[in-house]
PDB file of N, CA and C in Angstrom:
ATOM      1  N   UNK A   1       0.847  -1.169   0.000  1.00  0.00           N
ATOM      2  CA  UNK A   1       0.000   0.000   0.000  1.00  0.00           C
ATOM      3  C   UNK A   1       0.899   1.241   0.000  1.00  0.00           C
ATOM      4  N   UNK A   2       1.013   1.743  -1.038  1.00  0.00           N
ATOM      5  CA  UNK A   2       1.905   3.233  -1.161  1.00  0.00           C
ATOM      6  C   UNK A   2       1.030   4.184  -1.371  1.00  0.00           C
ATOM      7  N   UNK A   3       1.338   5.005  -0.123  1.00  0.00           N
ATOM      8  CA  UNK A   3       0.846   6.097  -0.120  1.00  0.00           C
ATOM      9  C   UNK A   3       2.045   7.636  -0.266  1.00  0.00           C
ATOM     10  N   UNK A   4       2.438   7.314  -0.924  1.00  0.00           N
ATOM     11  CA  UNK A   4       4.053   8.572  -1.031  1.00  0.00           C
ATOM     12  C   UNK A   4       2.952   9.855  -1.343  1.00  0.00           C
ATOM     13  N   UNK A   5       2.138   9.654  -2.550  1.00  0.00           N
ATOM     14  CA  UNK A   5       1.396   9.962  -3.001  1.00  0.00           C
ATOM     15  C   UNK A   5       0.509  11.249  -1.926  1.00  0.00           C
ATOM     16  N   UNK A   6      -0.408  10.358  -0.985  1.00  0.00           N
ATOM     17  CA  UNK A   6      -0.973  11.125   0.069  1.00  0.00           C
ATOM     18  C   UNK A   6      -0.057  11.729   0.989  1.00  0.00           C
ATOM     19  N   UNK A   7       1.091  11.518   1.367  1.00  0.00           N
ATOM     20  CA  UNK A   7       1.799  11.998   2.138  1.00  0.00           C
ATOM     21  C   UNK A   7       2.237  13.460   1.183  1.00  0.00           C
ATOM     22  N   UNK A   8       2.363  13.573  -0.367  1.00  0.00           N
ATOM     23  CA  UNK A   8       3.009  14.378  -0.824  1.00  0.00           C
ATOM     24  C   UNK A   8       2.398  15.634  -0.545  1.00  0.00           C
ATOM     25  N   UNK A   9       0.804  15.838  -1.093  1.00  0.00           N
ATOM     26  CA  UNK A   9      -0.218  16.094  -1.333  1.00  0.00           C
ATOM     27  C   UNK A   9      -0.625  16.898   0.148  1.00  0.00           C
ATOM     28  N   UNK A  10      -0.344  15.820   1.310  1.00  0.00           N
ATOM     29  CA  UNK A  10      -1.430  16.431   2.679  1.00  0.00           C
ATOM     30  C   UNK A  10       0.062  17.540   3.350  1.00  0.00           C
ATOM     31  N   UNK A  11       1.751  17.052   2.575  1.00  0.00           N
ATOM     32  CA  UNK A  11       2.638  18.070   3.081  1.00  0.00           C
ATOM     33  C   UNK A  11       2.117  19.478   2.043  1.00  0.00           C
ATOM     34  N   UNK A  12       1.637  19.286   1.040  1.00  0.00           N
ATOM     35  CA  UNK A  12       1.599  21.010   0.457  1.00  0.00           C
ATOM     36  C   UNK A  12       0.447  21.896   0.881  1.00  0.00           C
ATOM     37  N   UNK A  13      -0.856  20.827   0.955  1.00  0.00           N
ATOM     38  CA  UNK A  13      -1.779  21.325   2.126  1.00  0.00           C
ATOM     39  C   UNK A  13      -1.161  22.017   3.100  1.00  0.00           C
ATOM     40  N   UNK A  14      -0.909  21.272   4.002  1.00  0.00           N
ATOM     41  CA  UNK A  14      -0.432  21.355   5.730  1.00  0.00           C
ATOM     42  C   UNK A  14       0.604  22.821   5.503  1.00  0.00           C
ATOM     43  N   UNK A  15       1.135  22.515   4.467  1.00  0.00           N
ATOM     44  CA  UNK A  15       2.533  23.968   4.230  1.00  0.00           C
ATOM     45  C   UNK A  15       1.718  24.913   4.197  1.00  0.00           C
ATOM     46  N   UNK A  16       0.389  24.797   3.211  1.00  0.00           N
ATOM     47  CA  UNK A  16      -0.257  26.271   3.126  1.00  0.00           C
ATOM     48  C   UNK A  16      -1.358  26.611   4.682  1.00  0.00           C
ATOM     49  N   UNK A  17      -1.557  25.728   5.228  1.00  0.00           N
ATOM     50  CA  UNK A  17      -2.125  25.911   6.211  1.00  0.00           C
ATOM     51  C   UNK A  17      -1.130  26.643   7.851  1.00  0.00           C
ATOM     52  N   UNK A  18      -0.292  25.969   7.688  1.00  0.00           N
ATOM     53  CA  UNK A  18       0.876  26.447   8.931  1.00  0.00           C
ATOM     54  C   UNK A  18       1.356  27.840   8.292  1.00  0.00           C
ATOM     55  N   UNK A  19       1.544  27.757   7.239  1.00  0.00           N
ATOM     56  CA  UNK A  19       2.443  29.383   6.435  1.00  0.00           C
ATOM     57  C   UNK A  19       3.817  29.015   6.806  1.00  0.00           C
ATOM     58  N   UNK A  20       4.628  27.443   6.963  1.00  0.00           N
ATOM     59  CA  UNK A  20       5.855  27.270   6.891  1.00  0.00           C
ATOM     60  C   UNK A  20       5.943  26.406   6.291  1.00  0.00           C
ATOM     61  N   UNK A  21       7.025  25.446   6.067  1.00  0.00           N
ATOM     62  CA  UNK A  21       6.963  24.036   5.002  1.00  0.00           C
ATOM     63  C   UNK A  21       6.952  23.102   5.483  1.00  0.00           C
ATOM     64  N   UNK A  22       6.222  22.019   5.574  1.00  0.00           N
ATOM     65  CA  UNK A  22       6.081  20.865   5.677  1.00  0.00           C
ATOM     66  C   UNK A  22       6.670  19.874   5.422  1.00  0.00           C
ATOM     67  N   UNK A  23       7.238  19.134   5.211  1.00  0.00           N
ATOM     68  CA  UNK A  23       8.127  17.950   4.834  1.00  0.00           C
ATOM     69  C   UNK A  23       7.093  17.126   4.778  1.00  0.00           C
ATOM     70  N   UNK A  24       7.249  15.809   3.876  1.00  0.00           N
ATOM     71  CA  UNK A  24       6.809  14.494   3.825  1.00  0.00           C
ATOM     72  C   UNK A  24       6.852  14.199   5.668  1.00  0.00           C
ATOM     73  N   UNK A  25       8.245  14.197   5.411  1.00  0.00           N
ATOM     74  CA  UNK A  25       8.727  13.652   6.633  1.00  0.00           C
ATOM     75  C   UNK A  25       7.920  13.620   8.034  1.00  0.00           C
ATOM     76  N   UNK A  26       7.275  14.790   8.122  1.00  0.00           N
ATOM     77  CA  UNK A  26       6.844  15.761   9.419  1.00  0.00           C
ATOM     78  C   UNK A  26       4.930  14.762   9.267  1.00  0.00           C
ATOM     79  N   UNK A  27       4.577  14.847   7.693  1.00  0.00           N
ATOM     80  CA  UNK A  27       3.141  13.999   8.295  1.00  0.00           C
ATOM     81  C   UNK A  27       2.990  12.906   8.756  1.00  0.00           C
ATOM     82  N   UNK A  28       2.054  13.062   9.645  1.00  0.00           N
ATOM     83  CA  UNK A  28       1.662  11.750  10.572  1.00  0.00           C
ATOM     84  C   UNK A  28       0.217  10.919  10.205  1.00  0.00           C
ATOM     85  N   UNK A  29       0.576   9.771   9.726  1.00  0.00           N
ATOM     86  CA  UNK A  29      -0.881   9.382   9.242  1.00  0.00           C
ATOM     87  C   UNK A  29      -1.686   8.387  10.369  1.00  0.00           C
ATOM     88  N   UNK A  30      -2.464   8.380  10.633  1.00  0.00           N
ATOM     89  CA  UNK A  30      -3.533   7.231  11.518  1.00  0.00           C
ATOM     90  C   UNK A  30      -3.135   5.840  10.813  1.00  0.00           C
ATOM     91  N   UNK A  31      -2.491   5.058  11.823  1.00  0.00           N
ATOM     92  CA  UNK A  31      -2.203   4.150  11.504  1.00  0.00           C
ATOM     93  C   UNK A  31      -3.505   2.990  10.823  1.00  0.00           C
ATOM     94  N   UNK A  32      -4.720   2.558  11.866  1.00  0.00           N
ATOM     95  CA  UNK A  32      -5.761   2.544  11.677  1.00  0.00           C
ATOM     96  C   UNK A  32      -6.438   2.242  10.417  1.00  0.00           C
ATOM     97  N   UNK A  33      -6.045   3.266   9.802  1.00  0.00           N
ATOM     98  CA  UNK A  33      -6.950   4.180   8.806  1.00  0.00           C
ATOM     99  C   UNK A  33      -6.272   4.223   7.208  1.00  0.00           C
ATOM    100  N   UNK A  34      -5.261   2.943   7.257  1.00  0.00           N
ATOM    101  CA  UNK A  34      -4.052   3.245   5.758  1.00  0.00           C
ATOM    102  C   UNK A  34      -4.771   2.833   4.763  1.00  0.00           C
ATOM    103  N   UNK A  35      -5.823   1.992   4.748  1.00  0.00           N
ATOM    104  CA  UNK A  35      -6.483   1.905   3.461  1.00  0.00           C
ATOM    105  C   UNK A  35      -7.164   2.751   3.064  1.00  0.00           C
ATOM    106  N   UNK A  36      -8.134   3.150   3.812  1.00  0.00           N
ATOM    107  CA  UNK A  36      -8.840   4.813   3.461  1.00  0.00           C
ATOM    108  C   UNK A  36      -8.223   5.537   2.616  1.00  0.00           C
ATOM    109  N   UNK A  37      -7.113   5.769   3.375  1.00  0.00           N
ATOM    110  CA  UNK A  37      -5.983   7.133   3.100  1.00  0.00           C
ATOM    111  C   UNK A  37      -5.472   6.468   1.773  1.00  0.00           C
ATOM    112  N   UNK A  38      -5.211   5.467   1.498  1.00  0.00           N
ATOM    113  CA  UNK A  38      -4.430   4.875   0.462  1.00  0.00           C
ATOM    114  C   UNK A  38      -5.644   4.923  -0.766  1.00  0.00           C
ATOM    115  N   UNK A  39      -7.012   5.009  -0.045  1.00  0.00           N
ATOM    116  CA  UNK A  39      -7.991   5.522  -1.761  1.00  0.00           C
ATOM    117  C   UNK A  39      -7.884   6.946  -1.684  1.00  0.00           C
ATOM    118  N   UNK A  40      -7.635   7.571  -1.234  1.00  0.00           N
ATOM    119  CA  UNK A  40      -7.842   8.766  -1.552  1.00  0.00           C
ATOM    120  C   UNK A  40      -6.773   9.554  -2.497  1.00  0.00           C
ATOM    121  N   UNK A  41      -7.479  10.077  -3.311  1.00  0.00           N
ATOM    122  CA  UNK A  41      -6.928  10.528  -4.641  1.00  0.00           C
ATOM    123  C   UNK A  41      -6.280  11.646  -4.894  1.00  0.00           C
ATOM    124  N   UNK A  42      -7.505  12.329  -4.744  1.00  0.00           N
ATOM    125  CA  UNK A  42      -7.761  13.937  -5.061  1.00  0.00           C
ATOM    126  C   UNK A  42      -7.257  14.637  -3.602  1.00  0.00           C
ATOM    127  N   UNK A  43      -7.074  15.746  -3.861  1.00  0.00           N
ATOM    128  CA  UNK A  43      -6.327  17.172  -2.641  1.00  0.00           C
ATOM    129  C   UNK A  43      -7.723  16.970  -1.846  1.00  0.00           C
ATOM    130  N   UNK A  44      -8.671  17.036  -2.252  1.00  0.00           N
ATOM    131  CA  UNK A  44      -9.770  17.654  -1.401  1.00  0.00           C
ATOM    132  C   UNK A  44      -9.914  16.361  -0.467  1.00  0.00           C
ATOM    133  N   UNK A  45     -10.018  15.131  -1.444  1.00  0.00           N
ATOM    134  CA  UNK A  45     -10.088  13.804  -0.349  1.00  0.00           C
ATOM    135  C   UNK A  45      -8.934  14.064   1.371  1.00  0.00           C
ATOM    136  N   UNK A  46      -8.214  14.523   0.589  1.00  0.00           N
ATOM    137  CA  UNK A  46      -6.787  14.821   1.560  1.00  0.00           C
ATOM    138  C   UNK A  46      -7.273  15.755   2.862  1.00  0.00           C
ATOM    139  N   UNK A  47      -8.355  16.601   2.027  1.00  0.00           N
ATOM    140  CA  UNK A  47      -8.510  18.009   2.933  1.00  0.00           C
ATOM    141  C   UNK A  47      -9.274  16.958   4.073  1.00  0.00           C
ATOM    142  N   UNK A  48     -10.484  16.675   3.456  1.00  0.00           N
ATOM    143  CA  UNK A  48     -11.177  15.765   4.106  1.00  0.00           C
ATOM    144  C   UNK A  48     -11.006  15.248   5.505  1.00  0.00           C
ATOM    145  N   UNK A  49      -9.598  14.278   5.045  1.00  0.00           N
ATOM    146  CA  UNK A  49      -9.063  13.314   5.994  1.00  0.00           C
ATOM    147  C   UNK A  49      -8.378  14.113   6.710  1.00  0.00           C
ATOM    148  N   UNK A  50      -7.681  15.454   6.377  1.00  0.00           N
ATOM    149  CA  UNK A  50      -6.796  16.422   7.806  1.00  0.00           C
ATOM    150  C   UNK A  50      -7.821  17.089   8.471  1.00  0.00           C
ATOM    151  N   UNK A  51      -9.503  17.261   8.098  1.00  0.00           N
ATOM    152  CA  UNK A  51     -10.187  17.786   8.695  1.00  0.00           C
ATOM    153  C   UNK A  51     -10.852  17.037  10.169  1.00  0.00           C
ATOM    154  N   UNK A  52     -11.004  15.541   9.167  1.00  0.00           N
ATOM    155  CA  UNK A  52     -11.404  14.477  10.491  1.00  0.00           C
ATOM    156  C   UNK A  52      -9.961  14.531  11.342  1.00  0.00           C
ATOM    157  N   UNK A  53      -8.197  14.340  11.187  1.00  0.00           N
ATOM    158  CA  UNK A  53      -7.888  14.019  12.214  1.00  0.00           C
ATOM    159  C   UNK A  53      -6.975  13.188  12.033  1.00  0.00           C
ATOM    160  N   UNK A  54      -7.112  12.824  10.491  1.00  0.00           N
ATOM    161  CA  UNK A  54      -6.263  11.501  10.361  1.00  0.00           C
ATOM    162  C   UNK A  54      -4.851  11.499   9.488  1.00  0.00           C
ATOM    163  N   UNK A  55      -4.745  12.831   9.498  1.00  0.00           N
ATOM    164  CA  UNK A  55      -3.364  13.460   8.434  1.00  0.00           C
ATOM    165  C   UNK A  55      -3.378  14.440   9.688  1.00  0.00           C
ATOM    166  N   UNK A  56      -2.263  14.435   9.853  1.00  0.00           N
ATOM    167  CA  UNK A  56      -1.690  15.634  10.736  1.00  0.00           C
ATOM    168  C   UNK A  56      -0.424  15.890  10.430  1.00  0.00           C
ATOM    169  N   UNK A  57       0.079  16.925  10.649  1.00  0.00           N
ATOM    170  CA  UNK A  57       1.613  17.499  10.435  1.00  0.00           C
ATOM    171  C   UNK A  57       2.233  17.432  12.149  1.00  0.00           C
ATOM    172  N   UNK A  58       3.438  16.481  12.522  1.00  0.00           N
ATOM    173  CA  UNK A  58       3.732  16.357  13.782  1.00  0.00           C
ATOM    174  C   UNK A  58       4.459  17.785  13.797  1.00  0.00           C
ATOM    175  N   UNK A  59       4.416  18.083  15.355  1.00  0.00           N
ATOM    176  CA  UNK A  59       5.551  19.305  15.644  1.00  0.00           C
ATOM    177  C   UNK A  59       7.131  19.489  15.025  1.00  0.00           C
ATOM    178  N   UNK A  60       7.421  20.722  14.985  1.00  0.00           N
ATOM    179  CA  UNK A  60       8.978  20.644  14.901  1.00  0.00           C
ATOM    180  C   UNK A  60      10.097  20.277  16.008  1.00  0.00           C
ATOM    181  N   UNK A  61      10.946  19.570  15.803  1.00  0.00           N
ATOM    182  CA  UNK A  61      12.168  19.224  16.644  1.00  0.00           C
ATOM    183  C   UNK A  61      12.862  20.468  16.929  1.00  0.00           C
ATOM    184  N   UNK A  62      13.162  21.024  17.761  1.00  0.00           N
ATOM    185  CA  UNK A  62      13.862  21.897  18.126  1.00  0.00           C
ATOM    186  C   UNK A  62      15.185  21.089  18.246  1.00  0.00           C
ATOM    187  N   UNK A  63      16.338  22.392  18.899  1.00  0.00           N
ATOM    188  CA  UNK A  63      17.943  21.448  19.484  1.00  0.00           C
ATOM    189  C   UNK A  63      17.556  21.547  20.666  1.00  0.00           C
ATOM    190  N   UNK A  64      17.901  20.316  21.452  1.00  0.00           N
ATOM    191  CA  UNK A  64      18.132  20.656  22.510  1.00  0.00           C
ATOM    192  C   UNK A  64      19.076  21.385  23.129  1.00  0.00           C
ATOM    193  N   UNK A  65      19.236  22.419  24.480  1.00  0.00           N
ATOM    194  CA  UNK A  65      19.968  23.325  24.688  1.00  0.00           C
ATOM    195  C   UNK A  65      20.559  22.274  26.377  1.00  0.00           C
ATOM    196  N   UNK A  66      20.175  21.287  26.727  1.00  0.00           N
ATOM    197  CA  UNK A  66      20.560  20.637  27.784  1.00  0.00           C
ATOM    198  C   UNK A  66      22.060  20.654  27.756  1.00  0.00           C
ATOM    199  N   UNK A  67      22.849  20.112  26.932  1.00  0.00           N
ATOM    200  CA  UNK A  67      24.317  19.820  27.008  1.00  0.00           C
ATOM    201  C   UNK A  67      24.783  21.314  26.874  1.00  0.00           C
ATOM    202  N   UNK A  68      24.735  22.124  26.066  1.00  0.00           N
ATOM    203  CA  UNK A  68      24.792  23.658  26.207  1.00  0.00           C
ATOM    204  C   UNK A  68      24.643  24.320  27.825  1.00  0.00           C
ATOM    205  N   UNK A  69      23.635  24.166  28.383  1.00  0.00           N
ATOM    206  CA  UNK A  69      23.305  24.383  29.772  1.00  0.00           C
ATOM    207  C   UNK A  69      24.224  23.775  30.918  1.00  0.00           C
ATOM    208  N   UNK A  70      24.475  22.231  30.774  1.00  0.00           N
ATOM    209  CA  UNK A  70      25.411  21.486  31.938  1.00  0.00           C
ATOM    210  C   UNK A  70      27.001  22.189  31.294  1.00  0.00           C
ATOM    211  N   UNK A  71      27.181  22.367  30.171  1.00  0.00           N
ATOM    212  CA  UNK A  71      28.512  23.119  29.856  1.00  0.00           C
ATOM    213  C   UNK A  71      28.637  24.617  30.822  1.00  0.00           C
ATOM    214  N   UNK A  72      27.537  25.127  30.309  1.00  0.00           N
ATOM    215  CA  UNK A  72      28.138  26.660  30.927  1.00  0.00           C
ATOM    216  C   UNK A  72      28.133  26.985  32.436  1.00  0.00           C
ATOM    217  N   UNK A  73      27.163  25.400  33.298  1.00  0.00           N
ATOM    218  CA  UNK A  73      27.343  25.493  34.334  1.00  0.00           C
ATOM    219  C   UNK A  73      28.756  25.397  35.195  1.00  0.00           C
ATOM    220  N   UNK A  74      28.886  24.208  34.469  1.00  0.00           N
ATOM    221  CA  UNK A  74      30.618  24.055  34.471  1.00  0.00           C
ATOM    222  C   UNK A  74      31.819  24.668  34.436  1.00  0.00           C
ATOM    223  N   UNK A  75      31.492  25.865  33.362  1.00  0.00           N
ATOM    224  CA  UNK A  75      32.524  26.938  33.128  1.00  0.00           C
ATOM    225  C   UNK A  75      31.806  27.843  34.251  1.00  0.00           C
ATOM    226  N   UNK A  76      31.161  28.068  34.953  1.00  0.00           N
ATOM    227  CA  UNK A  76      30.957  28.577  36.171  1.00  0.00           C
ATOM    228  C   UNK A  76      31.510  28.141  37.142  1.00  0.00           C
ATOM    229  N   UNK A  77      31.610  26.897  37.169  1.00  0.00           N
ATOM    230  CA  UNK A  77      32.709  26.428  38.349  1.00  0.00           C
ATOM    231  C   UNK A  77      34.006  26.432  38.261  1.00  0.00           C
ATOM    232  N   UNK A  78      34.011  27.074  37.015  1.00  0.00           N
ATOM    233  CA  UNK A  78      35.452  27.186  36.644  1.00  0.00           C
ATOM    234  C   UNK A  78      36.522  25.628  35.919  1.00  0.00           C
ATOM    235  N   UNK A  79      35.712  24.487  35.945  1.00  0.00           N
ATOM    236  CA  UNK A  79      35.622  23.991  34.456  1.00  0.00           C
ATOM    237  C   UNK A  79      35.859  24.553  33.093  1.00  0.00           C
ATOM    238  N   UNK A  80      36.663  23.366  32.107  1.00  0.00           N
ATOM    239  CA  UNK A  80      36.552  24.178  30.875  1.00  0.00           C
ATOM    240  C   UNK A  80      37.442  24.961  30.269  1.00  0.00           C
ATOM    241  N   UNK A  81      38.335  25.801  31.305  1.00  0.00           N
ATOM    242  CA  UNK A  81      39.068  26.848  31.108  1.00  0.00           C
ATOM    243  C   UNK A  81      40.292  26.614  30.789  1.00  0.00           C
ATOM    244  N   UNK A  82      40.811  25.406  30.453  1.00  0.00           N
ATOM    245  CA  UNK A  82      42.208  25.195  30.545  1.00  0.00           C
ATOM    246  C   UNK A  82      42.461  25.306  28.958  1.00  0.00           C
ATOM    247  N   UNK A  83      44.031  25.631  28.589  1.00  0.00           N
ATOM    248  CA  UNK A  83      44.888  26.027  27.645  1.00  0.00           C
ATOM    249  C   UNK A  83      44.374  24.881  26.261  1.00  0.00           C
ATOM    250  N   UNK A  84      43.840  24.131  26.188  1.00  0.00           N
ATOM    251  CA  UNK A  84      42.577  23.462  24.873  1.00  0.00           C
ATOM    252  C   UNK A  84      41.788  23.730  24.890  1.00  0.00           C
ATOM    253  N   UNK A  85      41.060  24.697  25.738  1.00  0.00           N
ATOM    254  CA  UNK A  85      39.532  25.331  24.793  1.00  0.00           C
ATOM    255  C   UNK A  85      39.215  26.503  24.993  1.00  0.00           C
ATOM    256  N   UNK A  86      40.890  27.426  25.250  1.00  0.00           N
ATOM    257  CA  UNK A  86      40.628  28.644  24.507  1.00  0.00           C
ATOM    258  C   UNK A  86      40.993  28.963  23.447  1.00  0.00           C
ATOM    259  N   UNK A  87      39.827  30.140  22.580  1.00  0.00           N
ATOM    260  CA  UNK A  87      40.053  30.113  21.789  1.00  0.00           C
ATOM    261  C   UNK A  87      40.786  31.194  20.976  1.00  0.00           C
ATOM    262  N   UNK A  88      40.363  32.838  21.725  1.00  0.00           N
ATOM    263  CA  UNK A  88      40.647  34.149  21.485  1.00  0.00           C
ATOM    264  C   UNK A  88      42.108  33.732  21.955  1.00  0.00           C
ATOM    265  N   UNK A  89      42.551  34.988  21.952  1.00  0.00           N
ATOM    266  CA  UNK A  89      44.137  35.566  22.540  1.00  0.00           C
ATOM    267  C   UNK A  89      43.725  35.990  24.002  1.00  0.00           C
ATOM    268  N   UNK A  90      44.788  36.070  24.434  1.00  0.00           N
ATOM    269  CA  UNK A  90      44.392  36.883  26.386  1.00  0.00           C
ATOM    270  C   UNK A  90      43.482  38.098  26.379  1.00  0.00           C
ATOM    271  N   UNK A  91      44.015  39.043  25.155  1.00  0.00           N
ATOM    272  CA  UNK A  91      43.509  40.085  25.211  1.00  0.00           C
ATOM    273  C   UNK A  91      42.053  40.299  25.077  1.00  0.00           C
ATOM    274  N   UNK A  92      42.026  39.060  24.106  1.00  0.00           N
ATOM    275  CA  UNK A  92      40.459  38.938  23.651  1.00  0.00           C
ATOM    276  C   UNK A  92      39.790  38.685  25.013  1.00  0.00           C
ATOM    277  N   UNK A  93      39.998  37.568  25.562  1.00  0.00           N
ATOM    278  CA  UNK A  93      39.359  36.994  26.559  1.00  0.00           C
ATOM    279  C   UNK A  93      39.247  37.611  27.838  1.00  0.00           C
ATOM    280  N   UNK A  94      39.994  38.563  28.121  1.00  0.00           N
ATOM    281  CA  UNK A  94      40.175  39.407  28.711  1.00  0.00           C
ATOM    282  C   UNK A  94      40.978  41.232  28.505  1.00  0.00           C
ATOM    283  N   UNK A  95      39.807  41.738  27.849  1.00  0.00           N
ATOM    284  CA  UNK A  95      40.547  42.930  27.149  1.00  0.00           C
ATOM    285  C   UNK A  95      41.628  43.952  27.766  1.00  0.00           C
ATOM    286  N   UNK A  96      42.177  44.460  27.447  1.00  0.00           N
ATOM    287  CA  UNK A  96      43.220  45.521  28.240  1.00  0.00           C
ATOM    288  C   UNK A  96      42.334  46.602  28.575  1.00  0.00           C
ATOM    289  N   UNK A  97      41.289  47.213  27.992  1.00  0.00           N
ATOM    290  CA  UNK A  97      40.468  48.314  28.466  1.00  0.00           C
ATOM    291  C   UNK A  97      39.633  47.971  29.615  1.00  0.00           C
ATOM    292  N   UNK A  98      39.341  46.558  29.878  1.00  0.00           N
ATOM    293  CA  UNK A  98      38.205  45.990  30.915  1.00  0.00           C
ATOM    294  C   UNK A  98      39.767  45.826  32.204  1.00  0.00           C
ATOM    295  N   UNK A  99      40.762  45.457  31.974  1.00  0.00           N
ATOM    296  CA  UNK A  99      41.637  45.260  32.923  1.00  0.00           C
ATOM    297  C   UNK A  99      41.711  46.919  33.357  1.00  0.00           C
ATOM    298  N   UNK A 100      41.934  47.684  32.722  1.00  0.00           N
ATOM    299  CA  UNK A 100      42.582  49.314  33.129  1.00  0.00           C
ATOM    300  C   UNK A 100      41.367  49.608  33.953  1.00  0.00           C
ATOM    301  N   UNK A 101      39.780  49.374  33.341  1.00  0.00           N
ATOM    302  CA  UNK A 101      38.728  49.927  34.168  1.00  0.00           C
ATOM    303  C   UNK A 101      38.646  49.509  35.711  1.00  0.00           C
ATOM    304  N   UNK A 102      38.896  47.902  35.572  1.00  0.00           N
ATOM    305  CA  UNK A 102      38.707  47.101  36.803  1.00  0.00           C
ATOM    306  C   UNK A 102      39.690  48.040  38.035  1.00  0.00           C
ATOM    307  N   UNK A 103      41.075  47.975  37.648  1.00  0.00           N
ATOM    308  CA  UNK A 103      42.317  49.027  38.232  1.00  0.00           C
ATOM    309  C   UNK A 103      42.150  50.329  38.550  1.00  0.00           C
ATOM    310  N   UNK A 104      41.508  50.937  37.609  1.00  0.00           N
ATOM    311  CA  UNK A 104      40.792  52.366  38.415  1.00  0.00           C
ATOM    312  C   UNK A 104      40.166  52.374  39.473  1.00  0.00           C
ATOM    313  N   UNK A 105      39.274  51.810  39.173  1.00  0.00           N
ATOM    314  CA  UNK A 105      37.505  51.315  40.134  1.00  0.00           C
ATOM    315  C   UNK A 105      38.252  51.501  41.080  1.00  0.00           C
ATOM    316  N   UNK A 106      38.997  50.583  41.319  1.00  0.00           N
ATOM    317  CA  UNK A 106      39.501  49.934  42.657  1.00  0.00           C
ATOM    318  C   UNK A 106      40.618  51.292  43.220  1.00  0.00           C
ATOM    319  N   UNK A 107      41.111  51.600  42.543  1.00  0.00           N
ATOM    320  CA  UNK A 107      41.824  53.099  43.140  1.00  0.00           C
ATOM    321  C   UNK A 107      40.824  53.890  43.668  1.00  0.00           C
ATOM    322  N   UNK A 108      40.364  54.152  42.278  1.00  0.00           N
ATOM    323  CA  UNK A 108      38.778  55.287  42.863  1.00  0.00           C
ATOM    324  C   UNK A 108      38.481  55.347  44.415  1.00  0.00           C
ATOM    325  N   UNK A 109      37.694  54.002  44.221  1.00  0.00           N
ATOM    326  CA  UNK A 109      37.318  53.334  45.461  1.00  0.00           C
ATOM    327  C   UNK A 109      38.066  53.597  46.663  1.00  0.00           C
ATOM    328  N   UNK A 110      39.071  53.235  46.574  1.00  0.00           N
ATOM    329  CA  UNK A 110      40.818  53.359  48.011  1.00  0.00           C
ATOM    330  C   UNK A 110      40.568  54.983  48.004  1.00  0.00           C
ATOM    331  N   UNK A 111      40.716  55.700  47.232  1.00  0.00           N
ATOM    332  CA  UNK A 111      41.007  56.658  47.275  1.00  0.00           C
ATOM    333  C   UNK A 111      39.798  57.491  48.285  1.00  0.00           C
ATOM    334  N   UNK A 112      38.284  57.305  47.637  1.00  0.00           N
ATOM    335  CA  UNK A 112      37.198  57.818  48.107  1.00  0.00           C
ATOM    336  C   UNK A 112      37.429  57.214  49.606  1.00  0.00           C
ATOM    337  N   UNK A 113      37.360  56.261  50.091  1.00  0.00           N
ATOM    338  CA  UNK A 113      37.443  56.156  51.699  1.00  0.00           C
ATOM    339  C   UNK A 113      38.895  56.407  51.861  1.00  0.00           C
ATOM    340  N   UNK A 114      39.442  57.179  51.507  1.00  0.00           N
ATOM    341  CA  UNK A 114      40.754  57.795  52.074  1.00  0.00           C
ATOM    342  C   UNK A 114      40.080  58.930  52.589  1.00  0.00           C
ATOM    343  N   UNK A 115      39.763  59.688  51.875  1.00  0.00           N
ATOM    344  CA  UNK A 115      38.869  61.409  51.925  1.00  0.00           C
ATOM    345  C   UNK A 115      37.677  61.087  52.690  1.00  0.00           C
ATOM    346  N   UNK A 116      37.120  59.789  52.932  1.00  0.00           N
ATOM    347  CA  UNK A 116      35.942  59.783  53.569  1.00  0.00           C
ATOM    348  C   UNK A 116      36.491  59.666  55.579  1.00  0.00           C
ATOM    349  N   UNK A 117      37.474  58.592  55.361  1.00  0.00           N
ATOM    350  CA  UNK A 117      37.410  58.765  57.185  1.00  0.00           C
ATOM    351  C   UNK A 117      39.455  60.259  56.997  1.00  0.00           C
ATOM    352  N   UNK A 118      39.643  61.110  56.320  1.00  0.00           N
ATOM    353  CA  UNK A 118      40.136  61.883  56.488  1.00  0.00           C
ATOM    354  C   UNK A 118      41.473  61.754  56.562  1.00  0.00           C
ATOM    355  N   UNK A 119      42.080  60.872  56.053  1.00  0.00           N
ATOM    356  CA  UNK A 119      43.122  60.661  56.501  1.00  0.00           C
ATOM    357  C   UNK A 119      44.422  61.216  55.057  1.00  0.00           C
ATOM    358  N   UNK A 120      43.296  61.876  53.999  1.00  0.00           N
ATOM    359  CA  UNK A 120      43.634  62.005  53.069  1.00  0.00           C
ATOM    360  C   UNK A 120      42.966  63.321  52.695  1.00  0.00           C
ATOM    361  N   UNK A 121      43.517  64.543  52.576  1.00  0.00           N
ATOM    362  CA  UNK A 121      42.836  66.091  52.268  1.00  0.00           C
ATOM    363  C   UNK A 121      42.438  66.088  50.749  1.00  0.00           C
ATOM    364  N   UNK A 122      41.752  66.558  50.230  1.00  0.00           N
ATOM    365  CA  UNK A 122      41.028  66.750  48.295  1.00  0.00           C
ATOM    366  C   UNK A 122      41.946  67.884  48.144  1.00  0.00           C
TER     367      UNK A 122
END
């Protein structure tokens, strides 16, 4: 019983119905129900059978982001970081303008509670 046919037919339907593309791949037919589906000819027979229930377009697969997620937890613990999986230069990974800012701050900072308990005149 080949139905390539109905599968072709209920994906260009289903494409114009979602407003994305359909694949063969993606319809799901009622198992049940393969001889039915296997007379049916015409688009409209098709419409028919996605109206009852028995042609459906399954969901899309997304990626999963799990292994992505247990990674970056890892590089939070400081995992990860060693001399094979970097990839920038030092500078990259740590810029010279973000190092100079960090070094101010921290003067700033010393400096302002110098002038704050007085031990230091403006």
């Amino acid at each position: 019983m080949m139905i390539t046919n109905q599968k072709r037919m209920a994906a260009q339907i289903l494409s114009q119905r979602e407003g994305r593309q359909v694949g063969i791949h993606r319809i799901w037919i009622h198992p049940d129900y393969l001889e039915e589906i296997s007379n049916a000819v015409q688009k409209d027979d098709i419409r028919e059978l996605i109206e009852e229930g028995l042609i459906k377009a399954r969901p899309i697969q997304g990626t999963s982001r799990a292994r992505a997620r247990k990674a970056t937890a890892q590089r939070a613990k400081g995992r990860r970081k060693g001399h094979g999986s970097r990839k920038g230069s030092a500078n990259s990974r740590n810029p010279r303008k973000a190092r100079w800012m960090s070094l101010i701050r921290a003067q700033r900072r010393e400096l302002k509670g110098l002038r704050a308990d007085e031990s230091l005149t403006p």
